[in-house]
Protein backbone atom coordinates (compact mmCIF):
# COMPACT_ATOMS: atom_id res chain seq x y z
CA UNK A 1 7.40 -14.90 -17.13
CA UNK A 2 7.52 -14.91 -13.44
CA UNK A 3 6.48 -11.50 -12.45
CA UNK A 4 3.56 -9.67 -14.67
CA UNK A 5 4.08 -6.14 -12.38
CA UNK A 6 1.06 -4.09 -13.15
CA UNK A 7 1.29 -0.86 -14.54
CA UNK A 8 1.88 2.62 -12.27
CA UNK A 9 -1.31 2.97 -10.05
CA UNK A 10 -1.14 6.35 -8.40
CA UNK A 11 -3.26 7.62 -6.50
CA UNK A 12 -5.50 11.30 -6.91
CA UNK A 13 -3.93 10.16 -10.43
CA UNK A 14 -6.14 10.25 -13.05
CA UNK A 15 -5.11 6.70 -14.64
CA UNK A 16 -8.64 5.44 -16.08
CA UNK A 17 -9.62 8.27 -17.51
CA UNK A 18 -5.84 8.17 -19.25
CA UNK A 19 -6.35 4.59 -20.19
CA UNK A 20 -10.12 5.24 -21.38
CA UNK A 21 -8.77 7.95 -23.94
CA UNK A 22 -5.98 5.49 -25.22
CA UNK A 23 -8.91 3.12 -26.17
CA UNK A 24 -10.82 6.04 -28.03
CA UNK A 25 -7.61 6.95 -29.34
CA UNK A 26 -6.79 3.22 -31.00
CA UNK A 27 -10.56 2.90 -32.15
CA UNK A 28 -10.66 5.83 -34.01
CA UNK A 29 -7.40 4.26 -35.70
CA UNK A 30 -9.50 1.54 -36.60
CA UNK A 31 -12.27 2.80 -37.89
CA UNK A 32 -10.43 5.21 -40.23
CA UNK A 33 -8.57 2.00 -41.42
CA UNK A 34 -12.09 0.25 -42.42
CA UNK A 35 -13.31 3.18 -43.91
CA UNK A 36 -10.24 3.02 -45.98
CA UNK A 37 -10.10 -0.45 -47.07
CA UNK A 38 -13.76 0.27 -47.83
CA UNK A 39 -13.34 2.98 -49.75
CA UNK A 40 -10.39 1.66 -51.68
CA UNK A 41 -12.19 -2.11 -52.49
CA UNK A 42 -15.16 -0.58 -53.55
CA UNK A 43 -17.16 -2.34 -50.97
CA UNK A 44 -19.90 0.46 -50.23
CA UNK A 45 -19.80 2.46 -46.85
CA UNK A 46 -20.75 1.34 -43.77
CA UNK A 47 -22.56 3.46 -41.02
CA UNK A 48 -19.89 3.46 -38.39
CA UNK A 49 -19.40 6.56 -36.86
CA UNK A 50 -22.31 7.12 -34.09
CA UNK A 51 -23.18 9.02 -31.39
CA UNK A 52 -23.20 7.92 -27.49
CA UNK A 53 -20.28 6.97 -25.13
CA UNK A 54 -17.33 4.79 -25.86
CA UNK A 55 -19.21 1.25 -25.18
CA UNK A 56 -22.07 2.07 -27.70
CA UNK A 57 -19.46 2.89 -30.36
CA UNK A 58 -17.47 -0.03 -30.13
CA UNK A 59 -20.51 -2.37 -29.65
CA UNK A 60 -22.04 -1.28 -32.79
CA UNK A 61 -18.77 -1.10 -34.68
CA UNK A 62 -17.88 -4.70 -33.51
CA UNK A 63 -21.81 -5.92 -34.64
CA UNK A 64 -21.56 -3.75 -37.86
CA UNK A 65 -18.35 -5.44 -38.99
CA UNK A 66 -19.29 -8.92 -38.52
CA UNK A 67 -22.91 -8.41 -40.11
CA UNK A 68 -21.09 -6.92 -42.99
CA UNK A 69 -18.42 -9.79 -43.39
CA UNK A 70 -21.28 -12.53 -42.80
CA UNK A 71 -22.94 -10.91 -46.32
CA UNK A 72 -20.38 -10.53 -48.13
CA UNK A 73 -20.22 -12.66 -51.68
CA UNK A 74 -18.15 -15.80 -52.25
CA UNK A 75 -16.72 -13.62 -55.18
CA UNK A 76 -15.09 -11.01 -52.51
CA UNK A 77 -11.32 -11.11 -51.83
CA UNK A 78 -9.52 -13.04 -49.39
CA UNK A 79 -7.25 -10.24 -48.24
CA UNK A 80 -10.26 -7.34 -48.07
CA UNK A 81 -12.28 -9.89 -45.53
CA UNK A 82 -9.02 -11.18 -43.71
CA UNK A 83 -8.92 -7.39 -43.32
CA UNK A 84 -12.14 -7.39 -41.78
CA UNK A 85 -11.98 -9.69 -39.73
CA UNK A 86 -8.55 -8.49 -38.24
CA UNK A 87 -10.30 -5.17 -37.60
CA UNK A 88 -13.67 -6.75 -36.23
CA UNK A 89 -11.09 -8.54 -33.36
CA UNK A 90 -9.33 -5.47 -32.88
CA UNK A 91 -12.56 -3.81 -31.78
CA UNK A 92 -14.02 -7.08 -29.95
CA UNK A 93 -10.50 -6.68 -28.04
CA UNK A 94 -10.95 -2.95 -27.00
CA UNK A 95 -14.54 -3.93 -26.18
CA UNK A 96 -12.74 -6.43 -23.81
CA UNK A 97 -10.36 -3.66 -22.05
CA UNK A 98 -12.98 -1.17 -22.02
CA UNK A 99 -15.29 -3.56 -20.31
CA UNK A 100 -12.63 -4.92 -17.87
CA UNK A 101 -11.46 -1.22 -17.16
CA UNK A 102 -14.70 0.24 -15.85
CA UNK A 103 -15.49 -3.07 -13.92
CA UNK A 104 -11.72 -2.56 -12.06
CA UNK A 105 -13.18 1.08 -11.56
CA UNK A 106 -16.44 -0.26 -9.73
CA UNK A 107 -14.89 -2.89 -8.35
CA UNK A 108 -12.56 -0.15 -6.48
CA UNK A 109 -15.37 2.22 -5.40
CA UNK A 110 -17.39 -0.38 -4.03
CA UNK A 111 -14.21 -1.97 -1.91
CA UNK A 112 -13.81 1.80 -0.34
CA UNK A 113 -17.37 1.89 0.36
CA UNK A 114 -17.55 -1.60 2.08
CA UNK A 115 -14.41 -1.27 4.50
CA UNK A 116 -15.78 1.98 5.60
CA UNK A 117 -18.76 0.77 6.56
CA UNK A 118 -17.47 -3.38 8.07
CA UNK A 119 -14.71 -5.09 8.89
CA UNK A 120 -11.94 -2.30 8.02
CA UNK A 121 -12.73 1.07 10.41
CA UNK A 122 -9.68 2.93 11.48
CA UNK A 123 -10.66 2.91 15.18
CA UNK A 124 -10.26 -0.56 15.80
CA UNK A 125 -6.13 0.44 16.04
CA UNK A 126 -3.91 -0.70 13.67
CA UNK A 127 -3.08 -4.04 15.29
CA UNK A 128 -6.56 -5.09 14.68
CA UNK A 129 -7.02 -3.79 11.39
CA UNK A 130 -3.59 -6.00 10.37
CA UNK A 131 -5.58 -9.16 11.92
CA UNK A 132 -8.88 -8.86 10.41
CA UNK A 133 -7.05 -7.73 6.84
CA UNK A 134 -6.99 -11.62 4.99
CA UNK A 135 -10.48 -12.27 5.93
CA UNK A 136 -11.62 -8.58 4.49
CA UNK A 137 -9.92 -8.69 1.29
CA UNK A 138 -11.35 -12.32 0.38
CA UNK A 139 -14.84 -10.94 1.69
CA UNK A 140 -15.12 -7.87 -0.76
CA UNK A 141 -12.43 -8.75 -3.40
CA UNK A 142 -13.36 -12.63 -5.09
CA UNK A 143 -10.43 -14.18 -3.76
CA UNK A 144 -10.66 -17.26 -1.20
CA UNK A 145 -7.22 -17.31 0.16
CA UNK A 146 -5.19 -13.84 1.55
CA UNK A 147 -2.34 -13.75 3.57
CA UNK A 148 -1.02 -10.24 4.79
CA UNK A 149 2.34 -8.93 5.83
CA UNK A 150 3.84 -6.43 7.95
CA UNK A 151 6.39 -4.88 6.30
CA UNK A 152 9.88 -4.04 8.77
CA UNK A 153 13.22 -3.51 8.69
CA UNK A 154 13.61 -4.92 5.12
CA UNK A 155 11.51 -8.36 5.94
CA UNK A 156 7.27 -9.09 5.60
CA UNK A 157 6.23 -10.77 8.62
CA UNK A 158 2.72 -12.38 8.24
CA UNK A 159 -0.10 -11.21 10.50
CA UNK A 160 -3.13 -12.23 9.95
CA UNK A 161 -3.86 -15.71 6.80
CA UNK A 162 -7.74 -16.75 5.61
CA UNK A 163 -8.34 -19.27 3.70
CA UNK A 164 -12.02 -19.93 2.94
CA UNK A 165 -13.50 -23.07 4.46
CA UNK A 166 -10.19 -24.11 5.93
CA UNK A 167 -8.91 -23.02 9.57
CA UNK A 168 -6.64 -25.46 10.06
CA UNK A 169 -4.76 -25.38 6.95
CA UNK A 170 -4.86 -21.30 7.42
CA UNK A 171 -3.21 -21.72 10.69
CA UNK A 172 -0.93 -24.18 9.67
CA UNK A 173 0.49 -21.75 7.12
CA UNK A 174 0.45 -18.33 9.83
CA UNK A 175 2.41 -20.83 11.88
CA UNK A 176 5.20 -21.32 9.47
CA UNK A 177 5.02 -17.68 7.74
CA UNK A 178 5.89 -15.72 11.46
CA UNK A 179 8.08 -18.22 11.83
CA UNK A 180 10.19 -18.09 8.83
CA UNK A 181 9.56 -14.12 7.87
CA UNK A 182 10.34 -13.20 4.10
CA UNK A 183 13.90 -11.36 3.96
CA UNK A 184 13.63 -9.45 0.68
CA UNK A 185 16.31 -10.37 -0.98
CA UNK A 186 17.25 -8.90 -4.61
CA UNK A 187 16.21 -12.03 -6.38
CA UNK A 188 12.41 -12.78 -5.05
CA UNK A 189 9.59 -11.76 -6.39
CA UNK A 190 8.18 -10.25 -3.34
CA UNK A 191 11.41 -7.62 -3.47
CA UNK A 192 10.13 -6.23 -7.17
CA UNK A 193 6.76 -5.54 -6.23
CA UNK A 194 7.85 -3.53 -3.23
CA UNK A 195 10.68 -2.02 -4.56
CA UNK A 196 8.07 -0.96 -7.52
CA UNK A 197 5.23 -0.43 -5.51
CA UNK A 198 3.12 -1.81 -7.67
CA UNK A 199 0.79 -4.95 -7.52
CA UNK A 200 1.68 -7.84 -9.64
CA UNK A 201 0.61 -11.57 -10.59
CA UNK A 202 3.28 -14.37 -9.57
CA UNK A 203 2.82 -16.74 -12.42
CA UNK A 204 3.74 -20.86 -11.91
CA UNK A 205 5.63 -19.57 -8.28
CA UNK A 206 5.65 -23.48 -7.43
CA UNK A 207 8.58 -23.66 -10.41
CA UNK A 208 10.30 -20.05 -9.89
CA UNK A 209 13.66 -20.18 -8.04
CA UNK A 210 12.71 -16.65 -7.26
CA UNK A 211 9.77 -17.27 -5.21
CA UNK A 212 9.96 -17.91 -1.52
CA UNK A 213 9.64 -21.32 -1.32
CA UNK A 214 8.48 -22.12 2.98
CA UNK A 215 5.54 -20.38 1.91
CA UNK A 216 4.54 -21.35 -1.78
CA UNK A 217 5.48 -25.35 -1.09
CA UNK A 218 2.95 -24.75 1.31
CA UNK A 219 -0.23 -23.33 0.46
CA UNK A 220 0.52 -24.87 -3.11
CA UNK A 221 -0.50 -21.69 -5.30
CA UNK A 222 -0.67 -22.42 -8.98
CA UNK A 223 -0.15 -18.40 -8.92
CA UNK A 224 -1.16 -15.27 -6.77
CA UNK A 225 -1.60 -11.77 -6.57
CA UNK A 226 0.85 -9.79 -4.68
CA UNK A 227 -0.13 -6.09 -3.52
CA UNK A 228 2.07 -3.38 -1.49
CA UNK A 229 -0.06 -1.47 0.92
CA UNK A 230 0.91 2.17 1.26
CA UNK A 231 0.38 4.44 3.87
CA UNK A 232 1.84 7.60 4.50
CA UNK A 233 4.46 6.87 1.71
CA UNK A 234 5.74 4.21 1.88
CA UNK A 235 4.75 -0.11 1.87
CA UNK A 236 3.67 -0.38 5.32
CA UNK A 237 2.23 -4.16 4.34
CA UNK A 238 1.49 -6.60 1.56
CA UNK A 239 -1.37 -8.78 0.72
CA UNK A 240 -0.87 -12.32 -0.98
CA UNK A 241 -4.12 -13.54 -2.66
CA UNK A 242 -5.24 -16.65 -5.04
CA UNK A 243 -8.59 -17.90 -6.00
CA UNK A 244 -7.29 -21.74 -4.87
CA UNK A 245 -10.57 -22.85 -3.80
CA UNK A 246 -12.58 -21.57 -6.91
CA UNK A 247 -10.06 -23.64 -9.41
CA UNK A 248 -9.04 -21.01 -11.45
CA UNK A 249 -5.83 -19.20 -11.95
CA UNK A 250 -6.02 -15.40 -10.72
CA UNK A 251 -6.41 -12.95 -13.68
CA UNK A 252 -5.44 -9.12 -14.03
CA UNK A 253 -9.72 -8.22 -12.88
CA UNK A 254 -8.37 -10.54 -9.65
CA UNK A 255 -5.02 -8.50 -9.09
CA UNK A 256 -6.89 -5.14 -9.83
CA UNK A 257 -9.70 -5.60 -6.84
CA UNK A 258 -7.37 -6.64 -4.38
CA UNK A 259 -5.20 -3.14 -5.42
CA UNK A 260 -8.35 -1.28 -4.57
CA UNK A 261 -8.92 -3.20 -1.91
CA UNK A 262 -4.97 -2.48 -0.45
CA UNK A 263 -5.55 1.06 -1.51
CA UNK A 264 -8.49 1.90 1.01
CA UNK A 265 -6.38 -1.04 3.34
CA UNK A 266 -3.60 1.59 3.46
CA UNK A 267 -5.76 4.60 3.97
CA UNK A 268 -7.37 2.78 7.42
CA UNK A 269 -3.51 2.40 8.06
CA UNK A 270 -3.28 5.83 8.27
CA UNK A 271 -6.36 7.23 9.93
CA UNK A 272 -5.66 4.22 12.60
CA UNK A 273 -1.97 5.21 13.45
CA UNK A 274 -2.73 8.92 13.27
CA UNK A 275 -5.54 8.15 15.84
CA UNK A 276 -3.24 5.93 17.62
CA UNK A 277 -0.77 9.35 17.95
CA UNK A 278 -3.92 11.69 18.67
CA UNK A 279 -4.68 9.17 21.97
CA UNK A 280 -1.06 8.68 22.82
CA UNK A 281 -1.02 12.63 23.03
CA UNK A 282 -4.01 12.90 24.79
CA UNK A 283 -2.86 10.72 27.29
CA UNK A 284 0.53 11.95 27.69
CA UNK A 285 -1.45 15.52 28.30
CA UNK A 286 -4.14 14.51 31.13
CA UNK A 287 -0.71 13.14 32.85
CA UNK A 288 1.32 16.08 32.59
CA UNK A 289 -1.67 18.38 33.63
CA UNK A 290 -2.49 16.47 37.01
CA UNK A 291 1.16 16.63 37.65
CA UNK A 292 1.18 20.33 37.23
CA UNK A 293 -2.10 20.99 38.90
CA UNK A 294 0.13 18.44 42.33
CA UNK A 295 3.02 20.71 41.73
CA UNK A 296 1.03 24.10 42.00
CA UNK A 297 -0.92 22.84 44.66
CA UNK A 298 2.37 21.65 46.37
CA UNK A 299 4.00 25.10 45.78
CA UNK A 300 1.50 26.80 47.22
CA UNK A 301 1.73 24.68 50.45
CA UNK A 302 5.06 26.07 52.13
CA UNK A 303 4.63 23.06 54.57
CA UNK A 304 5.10 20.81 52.38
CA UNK A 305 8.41 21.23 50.93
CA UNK A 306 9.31 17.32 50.25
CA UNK A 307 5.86 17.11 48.36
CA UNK A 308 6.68 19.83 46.20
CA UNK A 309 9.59 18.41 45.09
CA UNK A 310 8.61 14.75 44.50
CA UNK A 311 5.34 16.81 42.42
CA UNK A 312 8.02 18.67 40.09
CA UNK A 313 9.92 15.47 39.39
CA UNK A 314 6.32 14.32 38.59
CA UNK A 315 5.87 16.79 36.26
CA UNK A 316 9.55 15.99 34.21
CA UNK A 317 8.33 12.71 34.06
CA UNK A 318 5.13 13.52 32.51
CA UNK A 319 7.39 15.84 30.29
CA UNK A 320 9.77 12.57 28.88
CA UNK A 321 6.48 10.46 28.71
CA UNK A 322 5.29 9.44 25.05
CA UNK A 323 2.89 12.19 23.34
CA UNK A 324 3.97 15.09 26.27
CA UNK A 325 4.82 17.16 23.24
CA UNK A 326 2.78 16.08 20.44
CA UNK A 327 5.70 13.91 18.58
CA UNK A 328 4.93 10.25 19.61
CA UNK A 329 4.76 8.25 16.17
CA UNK A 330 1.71 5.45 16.59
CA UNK A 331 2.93 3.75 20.13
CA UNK A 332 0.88 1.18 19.20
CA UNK A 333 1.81 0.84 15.47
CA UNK A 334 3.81 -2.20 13.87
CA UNK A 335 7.35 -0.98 12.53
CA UNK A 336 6.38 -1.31 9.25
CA UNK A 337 3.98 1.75 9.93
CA UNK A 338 6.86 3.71 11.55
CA UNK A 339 6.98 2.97 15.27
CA UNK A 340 10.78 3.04 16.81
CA UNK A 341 11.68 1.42 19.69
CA UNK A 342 14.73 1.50 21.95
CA UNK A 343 16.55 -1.36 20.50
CA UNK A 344 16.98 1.54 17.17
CA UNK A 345 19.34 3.74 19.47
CA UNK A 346 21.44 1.21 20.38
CA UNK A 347 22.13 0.73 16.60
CA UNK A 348 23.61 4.55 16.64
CA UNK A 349 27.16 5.91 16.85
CA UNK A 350 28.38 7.80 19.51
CA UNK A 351 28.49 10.78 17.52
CA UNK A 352 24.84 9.89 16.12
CA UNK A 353 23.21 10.24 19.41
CA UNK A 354 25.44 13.46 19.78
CA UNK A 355 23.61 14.69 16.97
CA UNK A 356 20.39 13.46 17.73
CA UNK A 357 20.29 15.06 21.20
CA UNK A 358 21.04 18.60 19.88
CA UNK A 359 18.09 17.80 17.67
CA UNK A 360 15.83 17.55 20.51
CA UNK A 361 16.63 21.18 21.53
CA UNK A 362 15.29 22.09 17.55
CA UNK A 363 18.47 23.33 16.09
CA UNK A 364 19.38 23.30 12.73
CA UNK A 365 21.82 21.13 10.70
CA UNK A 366 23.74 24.40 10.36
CA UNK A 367 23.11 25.45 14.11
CA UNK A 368 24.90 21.53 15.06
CA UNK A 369 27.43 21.77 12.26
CA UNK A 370 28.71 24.85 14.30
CA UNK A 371 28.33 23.35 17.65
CA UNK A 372 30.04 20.10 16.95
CA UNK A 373 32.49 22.38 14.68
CA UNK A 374 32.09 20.37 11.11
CA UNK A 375 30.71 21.41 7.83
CA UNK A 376 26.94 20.91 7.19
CA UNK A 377 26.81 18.82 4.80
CA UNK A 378 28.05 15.87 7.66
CA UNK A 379 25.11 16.64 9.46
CA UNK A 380 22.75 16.39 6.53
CA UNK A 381 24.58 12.56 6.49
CA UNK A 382 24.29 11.73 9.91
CA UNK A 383 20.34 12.65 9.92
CA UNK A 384 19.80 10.74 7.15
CA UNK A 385 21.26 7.75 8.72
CA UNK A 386 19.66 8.68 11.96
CA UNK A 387 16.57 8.42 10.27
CA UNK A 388 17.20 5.15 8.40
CA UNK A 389 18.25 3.30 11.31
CA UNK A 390 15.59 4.35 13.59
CA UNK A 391 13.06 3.73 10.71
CA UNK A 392 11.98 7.18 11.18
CA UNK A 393 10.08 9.38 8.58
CA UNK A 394 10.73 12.68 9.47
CA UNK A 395 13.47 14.44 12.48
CA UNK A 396 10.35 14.82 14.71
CA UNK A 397 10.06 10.70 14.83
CA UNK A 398 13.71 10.16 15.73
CA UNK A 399 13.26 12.74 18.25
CA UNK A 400 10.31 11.45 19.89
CA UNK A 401 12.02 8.25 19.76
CA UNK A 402 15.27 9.51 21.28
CA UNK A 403 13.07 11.32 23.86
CA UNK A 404 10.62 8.23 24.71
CA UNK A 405 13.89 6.38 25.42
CA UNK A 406 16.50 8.49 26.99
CA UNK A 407 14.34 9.87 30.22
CA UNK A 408 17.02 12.73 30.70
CA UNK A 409 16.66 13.65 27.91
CA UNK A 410 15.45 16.45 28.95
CA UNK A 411 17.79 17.29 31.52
């Protein structure tokens, strides 16, 4: 198998404590069934319902079954300790889970905590954050090799590779990924994960068809974790991670801590871009205010006529300048984090940018279905391709976009 896609991780979800109850759930099962088989062979009763938390129970159940079978008499039944033996590895196997679960869960708390407090803080700017990423996640996570990936306009372009103990072959491999970006296509491997959102283990990529081969011939991964960042909604990035260096294949304890470790990845994403926006505003403010506070003085000056006018065009500048009204999407950000630019209007009809530039005036699709005298529902289409080509999330992106770029704009 290729591809081993993990299951649904959502987040504010409450997933362990769903997959903790399953356990409970299938040990009960078994312990009824050993009571049973018990009961029914005459083999006495065993003390195996105690009290205390799910990894006392099954530890005792586990050591009570195998005592038992170690005593029992040459003269007892094949089947009844084949039985017992099937449902002493049962438990020894939900022992396993149960363990691996709550280490994934610690694992995950103590990644949050750590990129709080290090390499990961939301006010180095997202560029940064992108650039430090493959060194962070092998850092808090057990792997010794991460490469990470902006995700635009349907392709990952690497930013920032580590590999533990060797620059050179690191940079070798940064060199060849931003040259030779990953178009996801509908066959590679990379294109189910983010199309799933979910992380996954690429198993034997070296022999897959389906795996991107520039990049796997080489940094010669025997198999890797692949993980979608999200931030606000959608996969802003990806992180590619193997444990090359410790020779070992990665394992589903590997694939889960670098998930946690993309989770609190994406949520520096955010706080960085909407920080980003916050000092793009600011900025665009302090601008437009000493041009007002020129144009007032100016006005007030009935001298100075010509300086009045030059201050007004100063302020209508300031006005059309990124963050003047509070829309500017991360100036700063990578696409992938949803950051237009200029070269996204050119990719609009005529009758696109018609639309757009009646919504810069906040009408409705209804409001510009009557102006441009068609039916609503056309609108509702042309938005929605507005937005896709512009890589916008929301109308107030593709304004601010439209507005950034088109300086009279605003007449």
């Amino acid at each position: 198998m290729p591809i081993e896609v993990a299951g649904e991780i959502g987040r504010g979800e409450n997933s362990v404590e769903k997959q903790l109850s399953s356990i409970s759930r299938r040990f009960t099962v078994i312990v009824d069934e050993v009571e049973g088989l018990l009961q029914a062979s005459g083999g006495g009763e065993l003390e195996l319902r105690i009290d205390g938390g799910l990894d006392e129970r099954l530890g005792h159940v586990g050591d009570t079954l195998l005592g038992f079978i170690e005593r029992l008499p040459e003269a007892a039944t094949t089947r009844v300790a084949g039985r017992l033996y099937g449902a002493a590895l049962k438990v020894e196997r939900l022992r396993a889970e149960h363990e691996r679960l709550l280490l994934g869960e610690r694992i995950g708390a103590l990644t949050s905590v750590r990129y709080l407090g290090h390499g990961l803080r939301p006010e180095l700017g997202v560029a940064e954050l992108m650039a430090r990423a493959a060194a962070e996640v092998c850092r808090v996570s057990g792997v010794d090799r991460a490469m990470v990936f902006n995700h635009e306009g349907g392709s990952l372009v690497a930013t920032s590779t580590y590999f533990a103990g060797s620059d050179d072959w690191a940079e070798q491999c940064q060199g060849i990924a931003q040259s030779a970006p990953i178009t996801l296509l509908p066959h590679l491997l990379e294109t189910k994960m983010v199309r799933l959102r979910r992380p996954a283990i690429m198993v034997k990529p070296m022999e897959d068809p389906n795996a991107f081969r520039p990049i796997v011939q080489t940094v010669e991964t025997p198999g890797y974790i692949a993980v979608p960042v999200i931030a606000h909604g959608r996969v802003a990035a990806t992180i590619a991670a193997d444990t090359y260096f410790a020779g070992r294949l990665v394992d589903e304890a590997d694939r889960d801590a670098v998930a946690a470790f993309g989770v609190a990845f994406g949520r520096a994403l955010e706080t960085a871009v909407l920080l980003e926006q916050f000092e793009s505003q600011r900025d665009g403010m302090r601008t437009l205010l000493g041009n007002v506070e020129t144009a007032i003085s100016a006005l007030r000056d009935p001298a100075a006529p010509r300086t009045s006018l030059s201050a007004s065009a100063g302020v209508k500048a300031s006005l059309a300048a990124p963050g003047a009204y509070g829309a500017v999407e991360g100036a700063r950000a990578p696409v992938g984090l949803g950051m237009g630019s200029s070269s996204a209007l050119k990719n609009l009809t005529r009758r696109e940018l018609e639309v757009l530039s009646l919504m810069t005036s906040g009408a409705t699709n209804a409001e510009i279905a009557a102006e441009l005298v068609v039916a609503e529902g056309t609108i509702k289409t042309h938005v929605r391709r507005i937005l896709h080509k512009t890589a916008s999330a929301n109308r107030g992106q593709a304004v601010a976009l439209y507005m950034r770029n088109t300086p009279h704009a605003l007449g």
